[in-house]
Protein backbone atom coordinates (compact mmCIF):
# COMPACT_ATOMS: atom_id res chain seq x y z
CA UNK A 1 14.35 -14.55 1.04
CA UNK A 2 11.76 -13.06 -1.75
CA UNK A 3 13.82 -9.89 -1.24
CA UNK A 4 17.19 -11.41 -1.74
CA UNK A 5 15.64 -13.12 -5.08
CA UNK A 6 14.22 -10.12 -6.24
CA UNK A 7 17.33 -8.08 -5.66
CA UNK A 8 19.30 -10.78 -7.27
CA UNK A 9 16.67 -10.91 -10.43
CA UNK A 10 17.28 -6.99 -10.75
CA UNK A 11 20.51 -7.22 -10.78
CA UNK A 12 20.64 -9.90 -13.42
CA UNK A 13 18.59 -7.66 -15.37
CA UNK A 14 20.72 -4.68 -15.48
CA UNK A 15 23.99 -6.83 -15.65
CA UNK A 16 21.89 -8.35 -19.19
CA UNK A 17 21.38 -4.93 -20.63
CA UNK A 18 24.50 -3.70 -20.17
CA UNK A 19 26.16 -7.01 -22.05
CA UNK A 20 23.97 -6.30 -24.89
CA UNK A 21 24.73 -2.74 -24.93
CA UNK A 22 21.02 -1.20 -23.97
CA UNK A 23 19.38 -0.13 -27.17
CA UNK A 24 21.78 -1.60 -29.01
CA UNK A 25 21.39 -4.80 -28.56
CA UNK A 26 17.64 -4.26 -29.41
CA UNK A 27 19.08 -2.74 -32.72
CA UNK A 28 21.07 -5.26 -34.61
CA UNK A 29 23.72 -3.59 -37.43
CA UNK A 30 22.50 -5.87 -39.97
CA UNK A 31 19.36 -3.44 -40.14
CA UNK A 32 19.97 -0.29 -37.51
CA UNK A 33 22.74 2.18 -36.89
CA UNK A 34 24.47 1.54 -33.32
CA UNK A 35 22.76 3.36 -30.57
CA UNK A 36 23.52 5.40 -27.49
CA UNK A 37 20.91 6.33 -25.02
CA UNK A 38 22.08 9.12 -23.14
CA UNK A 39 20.31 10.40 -19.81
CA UNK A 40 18.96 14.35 -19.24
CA UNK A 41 20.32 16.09 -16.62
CA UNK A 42 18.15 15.30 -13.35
CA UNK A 43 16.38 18.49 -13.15
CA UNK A 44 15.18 17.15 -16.70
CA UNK A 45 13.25 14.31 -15.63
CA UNK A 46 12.63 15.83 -11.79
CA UNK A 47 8.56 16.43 -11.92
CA UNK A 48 7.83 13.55 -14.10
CA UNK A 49 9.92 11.18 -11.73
CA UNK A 50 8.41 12.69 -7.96
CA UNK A 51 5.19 12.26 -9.15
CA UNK A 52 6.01 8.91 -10.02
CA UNK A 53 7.67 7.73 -7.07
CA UNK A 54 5.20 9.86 -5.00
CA UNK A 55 2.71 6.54 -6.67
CA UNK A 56 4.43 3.86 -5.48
CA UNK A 57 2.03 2.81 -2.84
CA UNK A 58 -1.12 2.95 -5.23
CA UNK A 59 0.29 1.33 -8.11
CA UNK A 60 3.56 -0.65 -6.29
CA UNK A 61 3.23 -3.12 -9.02
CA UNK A 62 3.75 -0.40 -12.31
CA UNK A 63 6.14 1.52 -10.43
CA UNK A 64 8.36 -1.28 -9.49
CA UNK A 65 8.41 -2.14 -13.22
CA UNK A 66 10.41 1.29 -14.20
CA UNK A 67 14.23 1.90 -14.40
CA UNK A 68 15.11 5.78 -13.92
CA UNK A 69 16.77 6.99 -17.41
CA UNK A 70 19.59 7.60 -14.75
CA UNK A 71 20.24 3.75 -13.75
CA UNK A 72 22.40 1.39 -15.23
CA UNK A 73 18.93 -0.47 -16.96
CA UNK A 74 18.35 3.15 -18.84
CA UNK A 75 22.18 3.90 -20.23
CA UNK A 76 23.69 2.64 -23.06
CA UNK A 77 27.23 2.13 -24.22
CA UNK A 78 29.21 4.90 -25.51
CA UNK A 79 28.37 4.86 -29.53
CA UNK A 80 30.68 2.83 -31.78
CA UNK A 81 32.95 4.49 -34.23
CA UNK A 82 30.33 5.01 -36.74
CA UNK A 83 29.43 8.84 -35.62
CA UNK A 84 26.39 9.83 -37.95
CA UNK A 85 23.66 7.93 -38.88
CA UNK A 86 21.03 8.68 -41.67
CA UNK A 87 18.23 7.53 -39.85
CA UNK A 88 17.98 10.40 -37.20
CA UNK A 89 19.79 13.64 -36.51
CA UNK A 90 22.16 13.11 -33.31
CA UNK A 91 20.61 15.96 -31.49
CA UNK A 92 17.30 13.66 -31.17
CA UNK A 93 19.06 10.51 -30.58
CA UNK A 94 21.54 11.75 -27.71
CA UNK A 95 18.15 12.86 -26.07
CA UNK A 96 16.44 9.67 -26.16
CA UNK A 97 16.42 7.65 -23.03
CA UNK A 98 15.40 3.77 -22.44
CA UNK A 99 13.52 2.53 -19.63
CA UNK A 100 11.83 -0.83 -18.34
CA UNK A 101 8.15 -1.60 -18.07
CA UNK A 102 8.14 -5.24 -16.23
CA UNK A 103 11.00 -6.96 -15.37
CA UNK A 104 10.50 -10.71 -17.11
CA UNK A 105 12.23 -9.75 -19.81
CA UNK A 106 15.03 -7.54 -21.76
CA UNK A 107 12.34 -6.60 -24.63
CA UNK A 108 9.43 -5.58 -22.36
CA UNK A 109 11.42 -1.71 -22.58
CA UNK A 110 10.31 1.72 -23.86
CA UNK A 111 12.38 4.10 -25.53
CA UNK A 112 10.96 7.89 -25.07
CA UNK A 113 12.21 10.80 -26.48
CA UNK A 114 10.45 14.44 -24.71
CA UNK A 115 11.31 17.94 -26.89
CA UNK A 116 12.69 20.36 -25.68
CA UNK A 117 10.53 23.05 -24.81
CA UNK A 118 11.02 25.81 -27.64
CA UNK A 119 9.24 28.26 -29.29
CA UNK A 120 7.35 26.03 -31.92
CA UNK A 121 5.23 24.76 -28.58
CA UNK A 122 3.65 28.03 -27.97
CA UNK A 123 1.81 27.88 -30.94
CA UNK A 124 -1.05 26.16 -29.47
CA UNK A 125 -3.05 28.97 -27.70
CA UNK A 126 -4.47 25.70 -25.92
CA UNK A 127 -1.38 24.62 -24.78
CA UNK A 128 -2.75 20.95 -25.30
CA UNK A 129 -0.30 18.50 -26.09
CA UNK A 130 -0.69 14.61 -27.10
CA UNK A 131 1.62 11.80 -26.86
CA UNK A 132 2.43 9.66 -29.68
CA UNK A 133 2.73 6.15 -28.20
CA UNK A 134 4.51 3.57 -31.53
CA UNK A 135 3.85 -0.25 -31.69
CA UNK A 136 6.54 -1.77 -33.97
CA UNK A 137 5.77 -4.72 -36.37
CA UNK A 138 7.90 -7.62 -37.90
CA UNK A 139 5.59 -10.27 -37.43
CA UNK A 140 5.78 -10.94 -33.91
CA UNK A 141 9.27 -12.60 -33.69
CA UNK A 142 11.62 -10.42 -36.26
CA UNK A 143 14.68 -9.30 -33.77
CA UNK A 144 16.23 -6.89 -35.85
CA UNK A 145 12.50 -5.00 -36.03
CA UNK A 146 12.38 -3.25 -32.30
CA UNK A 147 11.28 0.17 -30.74
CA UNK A 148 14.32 2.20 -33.11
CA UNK A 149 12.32 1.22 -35.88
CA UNK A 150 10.17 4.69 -35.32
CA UNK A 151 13.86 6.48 -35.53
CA UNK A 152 13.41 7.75 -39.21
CA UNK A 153 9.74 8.99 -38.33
CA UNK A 154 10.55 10.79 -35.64
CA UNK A 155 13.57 12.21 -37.48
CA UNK A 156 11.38 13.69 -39.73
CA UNK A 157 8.49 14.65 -37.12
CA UNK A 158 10.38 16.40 -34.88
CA UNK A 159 13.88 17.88 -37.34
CA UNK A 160 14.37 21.65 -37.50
CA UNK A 161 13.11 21.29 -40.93
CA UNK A 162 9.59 19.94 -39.94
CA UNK A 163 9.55 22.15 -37.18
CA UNK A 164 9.33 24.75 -39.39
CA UNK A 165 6.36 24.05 -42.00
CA UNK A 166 3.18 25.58 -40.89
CA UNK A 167 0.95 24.95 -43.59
CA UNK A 168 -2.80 24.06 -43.89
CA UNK A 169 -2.96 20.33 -46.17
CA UNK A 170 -5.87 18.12 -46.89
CA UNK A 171 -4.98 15.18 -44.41
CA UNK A 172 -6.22 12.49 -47.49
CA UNK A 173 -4.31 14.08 -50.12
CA UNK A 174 -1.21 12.41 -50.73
CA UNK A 175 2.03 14.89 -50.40
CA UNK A 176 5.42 14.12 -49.68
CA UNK A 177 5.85 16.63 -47.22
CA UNK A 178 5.21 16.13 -43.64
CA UNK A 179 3.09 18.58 -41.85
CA UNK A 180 4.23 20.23 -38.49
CA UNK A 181 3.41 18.51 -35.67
CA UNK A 182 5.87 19.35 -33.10
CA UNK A 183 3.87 22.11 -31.63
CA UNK A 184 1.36 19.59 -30.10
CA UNK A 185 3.30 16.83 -28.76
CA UNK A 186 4.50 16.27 -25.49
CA UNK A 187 6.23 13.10 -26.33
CA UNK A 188 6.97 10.23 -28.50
CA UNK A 189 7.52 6.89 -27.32
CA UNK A 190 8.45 3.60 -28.89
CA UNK A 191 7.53 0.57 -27.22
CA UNK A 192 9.25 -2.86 -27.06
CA UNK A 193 7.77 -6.54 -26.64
CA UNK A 194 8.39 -10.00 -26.01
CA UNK A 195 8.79 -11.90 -29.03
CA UNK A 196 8.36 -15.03 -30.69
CA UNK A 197 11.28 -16.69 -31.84
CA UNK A 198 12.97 -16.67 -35.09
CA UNK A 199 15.07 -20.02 -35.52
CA UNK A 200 15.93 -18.94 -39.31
CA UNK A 201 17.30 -15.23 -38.76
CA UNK A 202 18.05 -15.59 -34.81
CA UNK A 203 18.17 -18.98 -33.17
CA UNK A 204 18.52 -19.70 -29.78
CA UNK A 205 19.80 -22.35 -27.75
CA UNK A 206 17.44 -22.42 -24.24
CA UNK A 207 20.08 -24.17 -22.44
CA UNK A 208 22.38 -21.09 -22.63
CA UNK A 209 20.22 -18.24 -23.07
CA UNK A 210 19.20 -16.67 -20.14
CA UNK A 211 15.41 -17.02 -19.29
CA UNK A 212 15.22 -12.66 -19.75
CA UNK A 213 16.90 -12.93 -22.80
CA UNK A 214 14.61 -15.74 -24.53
CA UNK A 215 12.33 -14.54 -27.74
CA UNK A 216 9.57 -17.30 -26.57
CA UNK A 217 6.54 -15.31 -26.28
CA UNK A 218 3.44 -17.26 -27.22
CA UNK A 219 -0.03 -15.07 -27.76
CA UNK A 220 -1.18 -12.96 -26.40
CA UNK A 221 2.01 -12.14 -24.65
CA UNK A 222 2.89 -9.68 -27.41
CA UNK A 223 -0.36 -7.78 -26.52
CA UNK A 224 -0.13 -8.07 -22.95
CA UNK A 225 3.14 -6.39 -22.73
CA UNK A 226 1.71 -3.59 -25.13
CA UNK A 227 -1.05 -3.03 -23.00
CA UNK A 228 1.47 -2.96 -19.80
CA UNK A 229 3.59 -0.59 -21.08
CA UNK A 230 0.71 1.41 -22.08
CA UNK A 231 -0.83 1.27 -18.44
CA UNK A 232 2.86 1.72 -17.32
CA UNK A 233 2.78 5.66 -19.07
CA UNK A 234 -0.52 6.64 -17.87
CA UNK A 235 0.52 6.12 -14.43
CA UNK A 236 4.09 7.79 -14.61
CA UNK A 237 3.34 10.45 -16.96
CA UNK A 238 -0.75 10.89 -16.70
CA UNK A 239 -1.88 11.54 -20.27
CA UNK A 240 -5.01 9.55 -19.96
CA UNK A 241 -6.63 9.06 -23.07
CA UNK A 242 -4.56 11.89 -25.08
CA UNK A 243 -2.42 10.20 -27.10
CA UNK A 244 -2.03 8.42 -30.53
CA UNK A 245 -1.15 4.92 -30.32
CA UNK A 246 0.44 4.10 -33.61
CA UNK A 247 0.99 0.26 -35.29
CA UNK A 248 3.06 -0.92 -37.94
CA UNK A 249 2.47 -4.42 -39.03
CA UNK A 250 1.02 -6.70 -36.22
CA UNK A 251 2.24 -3.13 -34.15
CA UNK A 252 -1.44 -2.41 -36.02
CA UNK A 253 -3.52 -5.39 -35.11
CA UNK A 254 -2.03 -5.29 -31.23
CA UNK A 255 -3.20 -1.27 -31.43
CA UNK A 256 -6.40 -1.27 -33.10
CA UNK A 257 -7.14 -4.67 -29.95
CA UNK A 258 -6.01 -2.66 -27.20
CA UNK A 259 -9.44 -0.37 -27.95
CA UNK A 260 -10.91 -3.22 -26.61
CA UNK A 261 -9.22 -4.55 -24.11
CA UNK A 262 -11.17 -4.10 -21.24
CA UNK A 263 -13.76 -6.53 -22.73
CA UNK A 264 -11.71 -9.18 -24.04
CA UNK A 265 -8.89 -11.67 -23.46
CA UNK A 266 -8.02 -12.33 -26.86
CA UNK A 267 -7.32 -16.00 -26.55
CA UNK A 268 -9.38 -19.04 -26.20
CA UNK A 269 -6.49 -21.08 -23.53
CA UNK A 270 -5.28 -18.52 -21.64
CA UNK A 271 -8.69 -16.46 -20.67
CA UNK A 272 -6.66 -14.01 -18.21
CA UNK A 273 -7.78 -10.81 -17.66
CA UNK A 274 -5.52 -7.93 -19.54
CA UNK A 275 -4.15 -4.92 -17.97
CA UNK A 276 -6.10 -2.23 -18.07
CA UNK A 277 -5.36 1.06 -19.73
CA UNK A 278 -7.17 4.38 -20.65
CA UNK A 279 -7.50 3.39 -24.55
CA UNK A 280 -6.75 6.00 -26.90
CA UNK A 281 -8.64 9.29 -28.13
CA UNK A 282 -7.37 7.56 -31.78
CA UNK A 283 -5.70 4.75 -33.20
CA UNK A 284 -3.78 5.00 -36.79
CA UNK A 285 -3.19 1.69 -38.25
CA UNK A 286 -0.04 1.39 -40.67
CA UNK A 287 0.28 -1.75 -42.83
CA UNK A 288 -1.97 -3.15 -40.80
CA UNK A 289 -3.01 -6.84 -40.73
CA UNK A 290 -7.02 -6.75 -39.51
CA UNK A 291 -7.88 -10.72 -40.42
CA UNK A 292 -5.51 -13.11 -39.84
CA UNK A 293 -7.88 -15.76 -42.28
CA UNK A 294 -8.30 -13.23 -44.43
CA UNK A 295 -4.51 -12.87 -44.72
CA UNK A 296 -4.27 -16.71 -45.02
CA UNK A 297 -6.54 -16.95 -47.69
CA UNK A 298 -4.17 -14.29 -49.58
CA UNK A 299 -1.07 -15.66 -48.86
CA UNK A 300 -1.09 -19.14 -47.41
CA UNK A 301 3.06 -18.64 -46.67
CA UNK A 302 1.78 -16.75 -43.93
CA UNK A 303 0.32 -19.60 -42.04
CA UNK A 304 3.41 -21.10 -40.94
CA UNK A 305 4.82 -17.53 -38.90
CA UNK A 306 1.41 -16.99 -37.33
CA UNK A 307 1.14 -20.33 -35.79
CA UNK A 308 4.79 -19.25 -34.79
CA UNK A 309 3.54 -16.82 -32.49
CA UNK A 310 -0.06 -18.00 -32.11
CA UNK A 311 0.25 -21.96 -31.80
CA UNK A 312 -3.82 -22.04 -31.23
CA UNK A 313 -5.64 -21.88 -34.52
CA UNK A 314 -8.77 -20.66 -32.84
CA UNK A 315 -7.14 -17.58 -32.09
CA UNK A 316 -6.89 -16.20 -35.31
CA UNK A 317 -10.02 -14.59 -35.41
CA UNK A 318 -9.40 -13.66 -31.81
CA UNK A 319 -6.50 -11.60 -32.99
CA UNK A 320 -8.28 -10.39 -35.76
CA UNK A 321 -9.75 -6.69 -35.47
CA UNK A 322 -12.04 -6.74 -38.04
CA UNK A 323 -13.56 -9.77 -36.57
CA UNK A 324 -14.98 -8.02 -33.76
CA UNK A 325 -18.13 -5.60 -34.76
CA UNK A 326 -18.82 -1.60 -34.20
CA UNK A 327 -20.84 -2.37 -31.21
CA UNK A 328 -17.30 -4.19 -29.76
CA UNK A 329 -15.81 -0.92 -30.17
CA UNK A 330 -18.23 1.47 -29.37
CA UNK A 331 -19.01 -0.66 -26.11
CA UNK A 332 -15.31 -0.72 -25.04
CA UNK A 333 -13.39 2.71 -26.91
CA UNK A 334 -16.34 5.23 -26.59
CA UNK A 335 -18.30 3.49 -23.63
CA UNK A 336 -19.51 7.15 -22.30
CA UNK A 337 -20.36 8.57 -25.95
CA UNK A 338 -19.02 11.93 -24.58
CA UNK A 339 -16.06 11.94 -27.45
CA UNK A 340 -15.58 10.63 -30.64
CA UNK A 341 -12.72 8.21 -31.41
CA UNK A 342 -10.70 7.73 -34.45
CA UNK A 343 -9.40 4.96 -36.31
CA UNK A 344 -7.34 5.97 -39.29
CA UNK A 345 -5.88 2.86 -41.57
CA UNK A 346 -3.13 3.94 -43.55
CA UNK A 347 -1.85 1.43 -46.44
CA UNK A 348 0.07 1.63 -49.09
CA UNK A 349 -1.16 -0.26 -52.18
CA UNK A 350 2.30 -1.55 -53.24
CA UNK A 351 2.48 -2.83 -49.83
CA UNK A 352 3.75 -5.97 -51.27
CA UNK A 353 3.48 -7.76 -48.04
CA UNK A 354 -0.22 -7.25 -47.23
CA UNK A 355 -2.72 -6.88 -49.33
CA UNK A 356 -5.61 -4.18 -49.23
CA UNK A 357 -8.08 -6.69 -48.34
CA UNK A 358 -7.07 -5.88 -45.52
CA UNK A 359 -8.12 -2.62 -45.30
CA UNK A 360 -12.01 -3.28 -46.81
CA UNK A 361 -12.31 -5.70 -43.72
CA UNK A 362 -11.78 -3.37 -41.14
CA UNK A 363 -13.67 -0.37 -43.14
CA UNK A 364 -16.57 -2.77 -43.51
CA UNK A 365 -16.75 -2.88 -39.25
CA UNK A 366 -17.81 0.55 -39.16
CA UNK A 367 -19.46 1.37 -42.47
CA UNK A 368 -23.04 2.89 -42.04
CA UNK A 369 -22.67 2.00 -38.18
CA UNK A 370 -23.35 5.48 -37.50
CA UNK A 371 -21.09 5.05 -34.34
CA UNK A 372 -19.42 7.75 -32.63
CA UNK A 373 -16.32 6.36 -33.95
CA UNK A 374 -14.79 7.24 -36.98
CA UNK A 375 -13.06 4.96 -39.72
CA UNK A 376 -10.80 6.80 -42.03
CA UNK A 377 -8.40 5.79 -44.86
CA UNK A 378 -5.34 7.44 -45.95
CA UNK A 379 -3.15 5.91 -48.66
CA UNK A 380 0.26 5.98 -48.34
CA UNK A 381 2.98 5.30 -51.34
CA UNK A 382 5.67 2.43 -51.19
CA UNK A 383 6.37 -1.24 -49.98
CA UNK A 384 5.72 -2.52 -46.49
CA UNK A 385 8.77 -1.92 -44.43
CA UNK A 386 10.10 1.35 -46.80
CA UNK A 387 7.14 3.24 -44.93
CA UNK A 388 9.08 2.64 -41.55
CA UNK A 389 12.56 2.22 -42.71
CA UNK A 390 12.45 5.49 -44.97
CA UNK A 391 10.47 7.23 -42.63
CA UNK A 392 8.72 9.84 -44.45
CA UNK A 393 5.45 8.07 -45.29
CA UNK A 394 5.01 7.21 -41.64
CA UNK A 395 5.46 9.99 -40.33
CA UNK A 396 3.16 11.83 -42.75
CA UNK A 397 0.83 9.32 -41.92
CA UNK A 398 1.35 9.89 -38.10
CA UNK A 399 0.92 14.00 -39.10
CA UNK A 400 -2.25 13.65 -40.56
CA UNK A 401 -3.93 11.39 -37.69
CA UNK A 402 -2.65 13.65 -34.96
CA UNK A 403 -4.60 17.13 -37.46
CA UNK A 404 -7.92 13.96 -37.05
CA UNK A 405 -7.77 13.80 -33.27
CA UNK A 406 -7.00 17.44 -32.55
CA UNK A 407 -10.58 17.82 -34.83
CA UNK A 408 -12.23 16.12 -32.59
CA UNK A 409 -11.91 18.52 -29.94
CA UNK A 410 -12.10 21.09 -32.08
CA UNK A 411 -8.79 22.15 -32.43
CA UNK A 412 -7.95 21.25 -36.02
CA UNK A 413 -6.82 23.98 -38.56
């Protein structure tokens, strides 16, 4: 009988993602162009799915979570009439494939994008290669914010254009130009979450919306589904701790958390252990929120859409990075003190939305700590959600954090 209901749940699920178009659905008009996620040929995806398969018996719980870009859960409708799109060239976007982490629900999905293998890859006599892992913002419970939001960043990280700068830049130095990073990436990939919901810009009616389509998260679902889909990677694709996880937003606060993970539940009433993941070799923080009080204090408007997504009040400073000290971090990000870690904030100060407060209280964690983590800060130019929508800043910010963590193995230039 468990078999028949799980069947029938799985079939539900892929007969939900096909209504709402796939990525499309997770992409409303109103803010991004219509999307079609196209599979790679088999042999594409061949040694990345054996080995995962070949896993199913040690991790039959993470492997049952993932749709093969080849399944009706990992396709997308065919695109509307609306053939280009200024947000990212349609060679990237016919090569970008969507895939689910956990079952629950529609918005616990990943959308990856791997380059093809060119010349621009050989120039690392290493041959070491990161993956960019992107946690979108919109306050928790924004629908029309989701995993395409890193489109116009990786547009510009990964074009022919930016393929073809090899310069040396000072990584603090503003510049409108976005260093090549291409060379050193094995892939990008934007993750999706449960969200809160949005009764102004979205409302839903519970009675009729199907329990896998509901935005009714409650914290720290949001970060428990980051850290799943996190755990979820490591295990299909093995990157361990070589990667960049990025955060826009409350993408930020859920990033800069997952360092610590291990150690922590984040929530006073719900105590559960989190999964577990290899946490990053660096973290870059973009319009973060640190301090949820702090951010209260500033702008008491924001009250009201935290307690949206967390109801308890005593969480706040749970879900607040710079609330936790150096010894938090050290203890849980750099527990052997064989590498150095990286946490780059990036902020704009016409942010607009959040203020640079912001920024002092998560600087002030690791000032004169001494730690074997570092705390950098780059500042970027423009308002809060021009650094994603437009793309450019982002990705420059993305550019210089991944030139940070290739210097700490000594591979900078």
């Amino acid at each position: 009988m468990k078999k028949v209901i799980r069947y029938l749940q799985d079939q539900a699920l892929e007969a939900s993602q096909q209504k709402y178009s796939g990525a499309a659905y997770l992409s409303p008009t109103t803010r991004e162009p219509q999307q079609r996620v196209k599979h790679h040929s088999p042999s594409y995806y061949k040694e990345q799915h054996t080995s995962h398969h070949q896993s199913r018996s040690a991790h039959p719980s993470l492997a049952a979570h993932s749709f093969p870009a080849h399944t009706a859960a990992g396709t997308g409708p065919p695109r509307s009439s609306r053939q280009g799109s200024p947000h990212i060239a349609d060679k990237i976007h016919r090569d970008i494939t969507r895939h689910q982490y956990a079952l629950d629900n529609i918005l616990q999905s990943y959308e990856l994008y791997v380059p093809e293998l060119d010349h621009s890859h050989l120039a690392d006599p290493s041959g070491k290669k990161y993956w960019i892992v992107y946690v979108h913002g919109g306050y928790f419970r924004d629908p029309t914010v989701t995993s395409s939001s890193f489109y116009p960043a990786l547009d510009h990280l990964v074009s022919e254009k930016a393929n073809g700068r090899h310069y040396h830049h000072n990584p603090f130095k503003h510049d409108e130009h976005v260093p090549a990073v291409a060379p050193y990436i094995a892939g990008y990939v934007s993750l999706n979450y449960r969200l809160s919901p949005h009764p102004d810009k979205a409302p839903q009616d519970p009675s009729k919306t199907p329990a896998y389509e509901l935005r009714n998260a409650k914290w720290p679902d949001h970060v428990h589904d980051v850290l799943t889909a996190i755990a979820h990677l490591q295990n299909k694709y093995g990157f361990g701790d070589q990667y960049l996880l990025v955060g826009h937003s409350v993408g930020a606060t859920m990033a800069v958390l997952s360092t610590i993970a291990a150690h922590r539940s984040f929530s006073k009433g719900n105590p559960a252990d989190l999964p577990k993941i290899e946490p990053p070799m660096a973290v870059l923080g973009v319009s973060g929120i640190y301090d949820f009080p702090l951010l209260h204090e500033s702008f008491a408007d924001y009250i009201g859409m935290t307690r949206n997504a967390i109801p308890d009040e005593a969480d706040d400073v749970l879900a607040s990075p710079a609330r936790y000290d150096a010894k938090d971090y050290v203890d849980a990000w750099a527990a052997t003190g064989k590498k150095k870690r990286v946490l780059v904030i990036a902020h704009s100060k016409d942010d607009g939305w959040v203020d640079w407060k912001q920024v002092e209280a998560m600087q002030k964690v690791f000032a004169g700590s001494g730690s074997v983590i570092d705390c950098e800060v780059s500042e970027l130019k423009g308002q809060h959600n021009d650094i994603w929508e437009k793309g450019a800043e982002l990705a420059r910010a993305i550019a210089q954090a991944v030139h940070i963590m290739r210097g700490l193995e000594g591979d900078g230039q």
